[in-house]
N, C-alpha and C. Protein backbone atom coordinates (compact mmCIF):
# COMPACT_ATOMS: atom_id res chain seq x y z
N UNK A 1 -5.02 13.68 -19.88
CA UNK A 1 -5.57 12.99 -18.71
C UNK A 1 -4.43 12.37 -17.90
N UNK A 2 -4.42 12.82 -16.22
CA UNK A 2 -2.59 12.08 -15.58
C UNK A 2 -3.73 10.24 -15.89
N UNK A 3 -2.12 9.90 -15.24
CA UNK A 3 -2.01 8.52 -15.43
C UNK A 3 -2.67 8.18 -14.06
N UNK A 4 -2.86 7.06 -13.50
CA UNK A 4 -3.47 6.32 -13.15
C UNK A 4 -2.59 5.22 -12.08
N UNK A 5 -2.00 6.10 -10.84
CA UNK A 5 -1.19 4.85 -10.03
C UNK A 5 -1.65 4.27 -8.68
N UNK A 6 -1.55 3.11 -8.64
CA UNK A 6 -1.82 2.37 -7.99
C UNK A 6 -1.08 1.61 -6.51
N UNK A 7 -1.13 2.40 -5.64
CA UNK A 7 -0.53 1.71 -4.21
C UNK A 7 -1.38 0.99 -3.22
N UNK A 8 -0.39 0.24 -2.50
CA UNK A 8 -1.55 -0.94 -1.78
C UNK A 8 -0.90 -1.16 -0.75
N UNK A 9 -1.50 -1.54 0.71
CA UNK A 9 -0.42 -1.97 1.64
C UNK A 9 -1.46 -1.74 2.30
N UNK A 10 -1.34 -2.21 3.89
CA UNK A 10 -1.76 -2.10 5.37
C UNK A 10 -2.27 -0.68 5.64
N UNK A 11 -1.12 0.05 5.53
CA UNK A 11 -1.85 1.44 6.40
C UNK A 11 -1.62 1.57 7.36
N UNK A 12 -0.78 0.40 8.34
CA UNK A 12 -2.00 0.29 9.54
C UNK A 12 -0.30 1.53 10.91
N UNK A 13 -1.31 2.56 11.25
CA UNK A 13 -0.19 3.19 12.16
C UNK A 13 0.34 4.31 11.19
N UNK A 14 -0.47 5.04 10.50
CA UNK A 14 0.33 5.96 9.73
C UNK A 14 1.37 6.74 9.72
N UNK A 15 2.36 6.49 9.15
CA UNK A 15 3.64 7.36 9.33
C UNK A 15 4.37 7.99 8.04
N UNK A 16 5.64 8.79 7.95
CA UNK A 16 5.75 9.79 6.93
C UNK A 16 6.35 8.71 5.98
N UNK A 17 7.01 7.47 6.12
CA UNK A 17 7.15 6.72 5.00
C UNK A 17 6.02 6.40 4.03
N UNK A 18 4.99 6.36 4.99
CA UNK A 18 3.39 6.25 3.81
C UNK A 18 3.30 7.37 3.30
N UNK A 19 3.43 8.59 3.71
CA UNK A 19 3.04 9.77 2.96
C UNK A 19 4.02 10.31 1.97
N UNK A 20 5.21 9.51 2.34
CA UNK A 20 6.50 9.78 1.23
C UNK A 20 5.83 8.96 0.29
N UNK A 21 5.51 7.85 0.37
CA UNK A 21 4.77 6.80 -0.56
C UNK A 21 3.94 7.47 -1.93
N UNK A 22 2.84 7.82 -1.13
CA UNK A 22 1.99 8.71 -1.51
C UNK A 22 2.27 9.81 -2.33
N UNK A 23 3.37 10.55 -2.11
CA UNK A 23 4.00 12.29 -2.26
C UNK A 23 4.43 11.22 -3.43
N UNK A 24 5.29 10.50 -3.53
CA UNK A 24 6.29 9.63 -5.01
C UNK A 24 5.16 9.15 -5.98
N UNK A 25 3.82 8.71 -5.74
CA UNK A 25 2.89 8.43 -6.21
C UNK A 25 2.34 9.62 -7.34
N UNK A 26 2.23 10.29 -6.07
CA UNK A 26 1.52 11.91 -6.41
C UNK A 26 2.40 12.74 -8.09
N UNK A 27 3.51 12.10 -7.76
CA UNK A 27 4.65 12.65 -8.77
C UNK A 27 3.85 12.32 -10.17
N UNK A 28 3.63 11.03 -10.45
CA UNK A 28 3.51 10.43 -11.54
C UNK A 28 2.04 10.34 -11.81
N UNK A 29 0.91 10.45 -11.05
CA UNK A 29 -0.43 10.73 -11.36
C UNK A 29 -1.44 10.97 -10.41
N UNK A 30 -2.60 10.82 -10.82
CA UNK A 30 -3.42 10.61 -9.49
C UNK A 30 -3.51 9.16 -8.66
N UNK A 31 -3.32 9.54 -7.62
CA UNK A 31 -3.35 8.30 -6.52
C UNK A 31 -4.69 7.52 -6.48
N UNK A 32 -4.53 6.50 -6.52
CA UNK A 32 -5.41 5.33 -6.14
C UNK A 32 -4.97 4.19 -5.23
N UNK A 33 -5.69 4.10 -3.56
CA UNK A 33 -4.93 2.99 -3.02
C UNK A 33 -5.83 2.18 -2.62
N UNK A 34 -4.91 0.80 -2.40
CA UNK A 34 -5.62 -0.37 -1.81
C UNK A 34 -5.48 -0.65 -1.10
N UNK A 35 -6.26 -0.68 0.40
CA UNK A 35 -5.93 -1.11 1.88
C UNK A 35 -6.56 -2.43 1.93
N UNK A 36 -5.12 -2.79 2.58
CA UNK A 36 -5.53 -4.33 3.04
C UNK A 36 -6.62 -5.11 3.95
N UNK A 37 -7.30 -5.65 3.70
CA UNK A 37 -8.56 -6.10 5.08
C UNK A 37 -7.78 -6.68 5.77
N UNK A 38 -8.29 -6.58 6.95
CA UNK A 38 -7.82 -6.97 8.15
C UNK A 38 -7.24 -8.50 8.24
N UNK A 39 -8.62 -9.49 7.83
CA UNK A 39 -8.52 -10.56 7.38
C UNK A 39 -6.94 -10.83 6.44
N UNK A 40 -6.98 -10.71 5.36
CA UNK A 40 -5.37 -10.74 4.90
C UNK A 40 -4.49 -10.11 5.11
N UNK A 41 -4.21 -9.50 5.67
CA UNK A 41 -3.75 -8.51 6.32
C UNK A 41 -2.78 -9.99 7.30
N UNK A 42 -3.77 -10.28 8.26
CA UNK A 42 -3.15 -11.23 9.25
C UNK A 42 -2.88 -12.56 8.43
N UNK A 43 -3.62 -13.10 7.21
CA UNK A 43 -3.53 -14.36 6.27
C UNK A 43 -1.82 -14.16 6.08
N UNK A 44 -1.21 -12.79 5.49
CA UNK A 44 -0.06 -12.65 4.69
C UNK A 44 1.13 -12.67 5.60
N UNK A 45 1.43 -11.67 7.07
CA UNK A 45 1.81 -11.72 7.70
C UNK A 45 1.63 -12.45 9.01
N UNK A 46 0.57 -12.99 9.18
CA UNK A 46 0.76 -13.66 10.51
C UNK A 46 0.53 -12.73 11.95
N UNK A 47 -0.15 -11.93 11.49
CA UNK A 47 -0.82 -10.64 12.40
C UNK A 47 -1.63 -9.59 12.13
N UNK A 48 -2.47 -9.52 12.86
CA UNK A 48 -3.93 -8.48 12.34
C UNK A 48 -2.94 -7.29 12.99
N UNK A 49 -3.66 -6.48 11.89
CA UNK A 49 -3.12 -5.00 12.00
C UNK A 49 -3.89 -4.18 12.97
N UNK A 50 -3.27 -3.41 13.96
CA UNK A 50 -3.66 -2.53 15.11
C UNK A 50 -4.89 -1.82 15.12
N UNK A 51 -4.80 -1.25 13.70
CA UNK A 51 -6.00 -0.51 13.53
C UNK A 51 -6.69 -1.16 12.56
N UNK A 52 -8.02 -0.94 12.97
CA UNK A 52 -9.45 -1.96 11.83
C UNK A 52 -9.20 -0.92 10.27
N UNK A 53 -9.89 -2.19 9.56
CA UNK A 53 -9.69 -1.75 8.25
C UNK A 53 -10.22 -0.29 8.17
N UNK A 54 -11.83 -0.33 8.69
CA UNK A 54 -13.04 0.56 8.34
C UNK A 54 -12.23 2.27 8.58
N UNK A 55 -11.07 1.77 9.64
CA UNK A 55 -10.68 3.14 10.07
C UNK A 55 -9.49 3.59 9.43
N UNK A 56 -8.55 2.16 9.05
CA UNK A 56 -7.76 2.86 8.25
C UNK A 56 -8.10 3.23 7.07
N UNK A 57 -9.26 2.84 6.37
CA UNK A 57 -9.65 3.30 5.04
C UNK A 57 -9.91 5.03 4.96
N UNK A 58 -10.76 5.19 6.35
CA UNK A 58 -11.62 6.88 6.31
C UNK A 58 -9.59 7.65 6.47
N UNK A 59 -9.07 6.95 7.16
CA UNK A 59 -7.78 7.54 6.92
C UNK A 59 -6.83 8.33 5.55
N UNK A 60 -7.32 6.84 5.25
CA UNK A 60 -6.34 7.07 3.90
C UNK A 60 -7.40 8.29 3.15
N UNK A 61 -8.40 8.21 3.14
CA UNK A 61 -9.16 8.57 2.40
C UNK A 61 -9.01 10.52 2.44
N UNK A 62 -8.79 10.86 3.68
CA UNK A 62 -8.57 12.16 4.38
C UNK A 62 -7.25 12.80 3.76
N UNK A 63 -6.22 12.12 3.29
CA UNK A 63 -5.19 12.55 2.56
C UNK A 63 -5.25 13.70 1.49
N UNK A 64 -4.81 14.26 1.03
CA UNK A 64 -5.36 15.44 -0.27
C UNK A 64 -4.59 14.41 -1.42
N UNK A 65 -3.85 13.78 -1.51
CA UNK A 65 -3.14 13.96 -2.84
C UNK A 65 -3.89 12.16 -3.81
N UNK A 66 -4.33 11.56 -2.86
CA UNK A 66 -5.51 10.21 -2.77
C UNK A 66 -7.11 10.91 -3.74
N UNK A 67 -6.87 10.25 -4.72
CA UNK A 67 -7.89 10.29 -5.73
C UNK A 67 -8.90 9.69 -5.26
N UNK A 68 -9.01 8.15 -4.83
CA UNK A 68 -9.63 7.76 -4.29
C UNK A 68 -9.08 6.27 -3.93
N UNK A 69 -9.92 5.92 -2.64
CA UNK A 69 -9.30 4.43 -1.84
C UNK A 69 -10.40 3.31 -1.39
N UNK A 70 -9.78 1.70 -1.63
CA UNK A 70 -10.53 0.87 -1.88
C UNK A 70 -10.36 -0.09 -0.85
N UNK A 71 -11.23 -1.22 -0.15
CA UNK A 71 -10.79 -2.00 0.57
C UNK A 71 -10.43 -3.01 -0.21
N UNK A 72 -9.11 -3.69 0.13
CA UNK A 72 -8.57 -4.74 -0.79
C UNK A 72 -9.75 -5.81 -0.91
N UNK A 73 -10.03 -7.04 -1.54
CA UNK A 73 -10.91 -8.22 -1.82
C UNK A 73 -10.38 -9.01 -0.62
N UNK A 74 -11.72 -9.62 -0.11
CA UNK A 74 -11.43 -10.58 0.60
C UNK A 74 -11.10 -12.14 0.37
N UNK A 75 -11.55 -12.10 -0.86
CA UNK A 75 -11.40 -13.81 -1.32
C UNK A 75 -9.62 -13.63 -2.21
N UNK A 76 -8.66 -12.35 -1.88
CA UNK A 76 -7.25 -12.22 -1.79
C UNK A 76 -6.99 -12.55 -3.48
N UNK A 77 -8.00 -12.53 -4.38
CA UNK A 77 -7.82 -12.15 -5.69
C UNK A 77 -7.24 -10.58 -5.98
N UNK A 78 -5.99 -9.79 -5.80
CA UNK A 78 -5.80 -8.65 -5.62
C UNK A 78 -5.77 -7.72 -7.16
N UNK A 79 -5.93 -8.82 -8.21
CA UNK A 79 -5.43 -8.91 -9.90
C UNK A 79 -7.06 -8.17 -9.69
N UNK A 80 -7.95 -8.74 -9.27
CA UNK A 80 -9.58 -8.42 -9.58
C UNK A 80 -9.33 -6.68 -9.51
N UNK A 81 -9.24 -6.34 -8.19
CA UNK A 81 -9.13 -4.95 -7.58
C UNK A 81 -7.69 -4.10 -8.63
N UNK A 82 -6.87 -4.64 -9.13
CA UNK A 82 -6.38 -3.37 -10.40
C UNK A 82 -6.95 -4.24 -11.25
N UNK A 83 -8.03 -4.80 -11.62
CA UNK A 83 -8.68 -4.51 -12.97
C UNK A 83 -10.14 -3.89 -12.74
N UNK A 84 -10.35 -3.46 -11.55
CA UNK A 84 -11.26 -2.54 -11.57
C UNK A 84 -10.87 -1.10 -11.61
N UNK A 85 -10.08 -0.95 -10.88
CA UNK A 85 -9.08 0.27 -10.64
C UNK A 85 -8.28 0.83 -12.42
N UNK A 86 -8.01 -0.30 -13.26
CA UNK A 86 -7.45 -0.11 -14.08
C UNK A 86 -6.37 0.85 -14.28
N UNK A 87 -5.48 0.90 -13.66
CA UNK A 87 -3.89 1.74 -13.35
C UNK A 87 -3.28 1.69 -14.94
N UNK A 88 -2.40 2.62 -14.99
CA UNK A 88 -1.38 2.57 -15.63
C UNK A 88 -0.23 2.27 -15.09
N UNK A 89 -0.06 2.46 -13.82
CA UNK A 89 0.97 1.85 -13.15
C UNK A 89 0.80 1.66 -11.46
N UNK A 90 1.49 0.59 -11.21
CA UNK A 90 1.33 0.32 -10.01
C UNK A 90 2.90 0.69 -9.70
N UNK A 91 2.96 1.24 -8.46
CA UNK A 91 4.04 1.76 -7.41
C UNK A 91 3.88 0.85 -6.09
N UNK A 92 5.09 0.19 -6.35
CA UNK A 92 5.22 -1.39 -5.54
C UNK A 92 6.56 0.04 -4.07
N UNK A 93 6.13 0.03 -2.80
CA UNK A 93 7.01 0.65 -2.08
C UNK A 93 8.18 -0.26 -1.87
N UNK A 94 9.64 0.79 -1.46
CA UNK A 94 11.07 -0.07 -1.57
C UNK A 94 10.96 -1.26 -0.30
N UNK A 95 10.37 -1.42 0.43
CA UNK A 95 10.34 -2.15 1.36
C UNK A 95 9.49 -3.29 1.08
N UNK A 96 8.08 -3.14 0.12
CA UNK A 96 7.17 -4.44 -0.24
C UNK A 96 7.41 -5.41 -0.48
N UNK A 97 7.42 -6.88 0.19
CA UNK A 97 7.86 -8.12 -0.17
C UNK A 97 7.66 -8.87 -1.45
N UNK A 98 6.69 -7.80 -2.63
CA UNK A 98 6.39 -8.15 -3.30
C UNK A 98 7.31 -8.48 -4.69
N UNK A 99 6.97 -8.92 -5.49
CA UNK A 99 8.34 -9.20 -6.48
C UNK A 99 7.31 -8.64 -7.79
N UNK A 100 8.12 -7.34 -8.04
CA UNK A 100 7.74 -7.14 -9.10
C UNK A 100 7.72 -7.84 -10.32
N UNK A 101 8.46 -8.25 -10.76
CA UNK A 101 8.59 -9.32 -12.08
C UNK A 101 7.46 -10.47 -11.62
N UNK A 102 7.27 -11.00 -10.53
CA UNK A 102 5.91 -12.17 -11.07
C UNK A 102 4.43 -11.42 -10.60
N UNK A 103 4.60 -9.91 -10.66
CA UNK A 103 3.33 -9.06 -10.54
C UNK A 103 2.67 -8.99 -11.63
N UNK A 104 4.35 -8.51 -12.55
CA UNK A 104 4.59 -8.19 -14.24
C UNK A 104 4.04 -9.64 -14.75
N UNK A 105 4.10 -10.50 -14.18
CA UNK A 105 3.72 -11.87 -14.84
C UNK A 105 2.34 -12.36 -14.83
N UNK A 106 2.54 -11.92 -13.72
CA UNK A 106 0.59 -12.21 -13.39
C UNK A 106 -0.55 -11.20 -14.27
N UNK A 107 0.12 -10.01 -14.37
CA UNK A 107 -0.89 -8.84 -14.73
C UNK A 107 -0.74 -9.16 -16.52
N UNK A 108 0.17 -10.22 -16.73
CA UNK A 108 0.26 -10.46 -18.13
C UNK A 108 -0.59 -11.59 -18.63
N UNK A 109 -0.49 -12.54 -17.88
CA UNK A 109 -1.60 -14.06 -17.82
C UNK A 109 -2.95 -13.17 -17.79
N UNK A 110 -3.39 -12.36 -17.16
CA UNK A 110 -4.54 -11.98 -16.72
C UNK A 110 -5.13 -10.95 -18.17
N UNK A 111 -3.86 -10.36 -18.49
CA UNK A 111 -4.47 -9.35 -20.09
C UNK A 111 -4.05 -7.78 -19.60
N UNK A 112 -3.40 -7.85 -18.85
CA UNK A 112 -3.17 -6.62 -18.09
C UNK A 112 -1.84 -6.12 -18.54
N UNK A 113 -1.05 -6.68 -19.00
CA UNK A 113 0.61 -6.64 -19.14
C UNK A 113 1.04 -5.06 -19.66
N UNK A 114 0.07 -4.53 -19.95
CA UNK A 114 0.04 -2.92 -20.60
C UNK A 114 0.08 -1.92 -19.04
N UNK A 115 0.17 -2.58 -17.82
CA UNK A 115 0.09 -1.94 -16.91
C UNK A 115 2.00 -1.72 -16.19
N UNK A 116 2.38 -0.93 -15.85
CA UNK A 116 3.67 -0.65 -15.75
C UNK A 116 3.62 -0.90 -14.14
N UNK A 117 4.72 -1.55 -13.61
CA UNK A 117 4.99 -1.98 -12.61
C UNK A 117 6.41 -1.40 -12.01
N UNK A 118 6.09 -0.57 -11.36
CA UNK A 118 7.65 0.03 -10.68
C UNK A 118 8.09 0.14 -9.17
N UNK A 119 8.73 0.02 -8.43
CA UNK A 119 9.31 -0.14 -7.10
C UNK A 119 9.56 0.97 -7.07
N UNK A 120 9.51 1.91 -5.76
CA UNK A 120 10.13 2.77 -5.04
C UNK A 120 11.86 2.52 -5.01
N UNK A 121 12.41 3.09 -5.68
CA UNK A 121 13.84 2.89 -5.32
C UNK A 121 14.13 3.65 -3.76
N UNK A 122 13.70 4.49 -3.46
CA UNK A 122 14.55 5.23 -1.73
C UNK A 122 13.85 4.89 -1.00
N UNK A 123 14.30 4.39 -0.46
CA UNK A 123 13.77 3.85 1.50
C UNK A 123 13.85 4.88 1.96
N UNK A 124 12.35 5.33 3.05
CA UNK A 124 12.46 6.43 4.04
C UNK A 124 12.77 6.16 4.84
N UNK A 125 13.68 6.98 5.36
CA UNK A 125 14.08 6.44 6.89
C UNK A 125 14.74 7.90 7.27
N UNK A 126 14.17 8.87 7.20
CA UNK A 126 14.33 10.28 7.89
C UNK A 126 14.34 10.05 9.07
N UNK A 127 13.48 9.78 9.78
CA UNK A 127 13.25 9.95 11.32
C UNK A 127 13.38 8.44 11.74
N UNK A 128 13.57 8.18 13.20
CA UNK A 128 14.30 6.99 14.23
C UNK A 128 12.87 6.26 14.03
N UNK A 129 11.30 6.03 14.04
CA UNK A 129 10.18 5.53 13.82
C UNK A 129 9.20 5.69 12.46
N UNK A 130 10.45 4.88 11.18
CA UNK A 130 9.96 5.65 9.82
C UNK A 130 9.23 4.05 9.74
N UNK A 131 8.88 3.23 10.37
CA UNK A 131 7.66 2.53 9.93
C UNK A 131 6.53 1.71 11.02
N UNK A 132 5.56 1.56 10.52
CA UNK A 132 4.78 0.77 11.42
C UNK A 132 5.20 -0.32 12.88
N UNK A 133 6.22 -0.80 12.14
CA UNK A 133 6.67 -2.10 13.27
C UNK A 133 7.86 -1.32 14.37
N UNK A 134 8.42 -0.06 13.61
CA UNK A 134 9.10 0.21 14.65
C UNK A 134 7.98 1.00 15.73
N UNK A 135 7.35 1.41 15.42
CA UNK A 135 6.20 2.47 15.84
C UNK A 135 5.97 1.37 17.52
N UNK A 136 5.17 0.47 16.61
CA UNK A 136 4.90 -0.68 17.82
C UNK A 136 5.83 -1.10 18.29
N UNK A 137 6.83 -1.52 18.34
CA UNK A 137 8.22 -1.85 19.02
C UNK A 137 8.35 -1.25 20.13
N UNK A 138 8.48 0.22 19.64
CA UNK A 138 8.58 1.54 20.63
C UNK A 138 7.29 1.42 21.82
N UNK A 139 6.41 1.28 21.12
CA UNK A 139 5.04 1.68 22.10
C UNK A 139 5.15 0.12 23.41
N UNK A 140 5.69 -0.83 22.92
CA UNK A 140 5.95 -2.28 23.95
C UNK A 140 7.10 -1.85 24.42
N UNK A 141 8.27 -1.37 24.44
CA UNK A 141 9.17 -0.73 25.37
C UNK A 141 8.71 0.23 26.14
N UNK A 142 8.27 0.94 26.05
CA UNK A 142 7.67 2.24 26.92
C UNK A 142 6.52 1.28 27.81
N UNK A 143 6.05 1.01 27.31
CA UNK A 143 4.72 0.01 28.14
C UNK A 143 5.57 -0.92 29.53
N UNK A 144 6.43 -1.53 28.72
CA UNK A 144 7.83 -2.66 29.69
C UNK A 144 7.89 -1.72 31.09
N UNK A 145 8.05 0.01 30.87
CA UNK A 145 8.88 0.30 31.76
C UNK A 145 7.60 0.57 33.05
């Protein structure tokens, strides 16, 4: 039976760093992701994401190598959503602000600690608009002119 990995993030503006995401995911099992609600989404960063959840979900969902995809919790318990999901590993991307070691800590308080926690070591950055914020950056310069 593959293993069981777990990615999570925004979504929001799809580009080939998500699908590199995904493809590195794909390596190690079947994909399972968690899109962020809109609502935390703007709680975490301090800005609602471009596109609504409802749409980036049918998005993600359209992917081939996506087992299946969840809307993150709104009451921002995210421990709830991989213990429903129950992963063998979560795939934290090289760019996520997240800190793996107090993920590893949390998923251990919680009874979870049997779940493997790993970072993307390679940053994509093939092409001049390899993420969301440059995407929008670009689209407010062109707009300027």
């Amino acid at each position: 039976m593959a293993k069981k990995v777990l990615i999570a993030g925004t979504f929001d503006i799809l580009h080939p760093g998500h699908i590199f995401l995904i493809n590195e995911a794909a390596k190690l099992g079947d994909v399972y992701i968690v899109v962020a609600t809109d609502k935390n989404r703007e709680i975490y960063s301090g800005v609602a994401p471009i596109v609504p959840e409802q749409q980036r979900l049918e998005l993600m969902r359209s992917i081939k190598k996506v087992k299946e995809v969840k809307l993150g919790r709104h009451d921002n318990d995210t421990l709830k959503t991989v213990e429903e999901i129950a992963p063998d590993i979560i795939l934290l991307g090289s760019n996520q602000r997240f800190s793996a070691e107090k993920l590893q800590t949390a998923l251990r308080l919680k009874g979870m600690g049997h779940i493997e926690v790993r970072r993307l070591e390679k940053y994509y950055d093939k092409y001049k608009l390899h993420s969301s914020s440059l995407i929008k950056k670009k689209i407010i310069e062109q707009n300027k002119k």
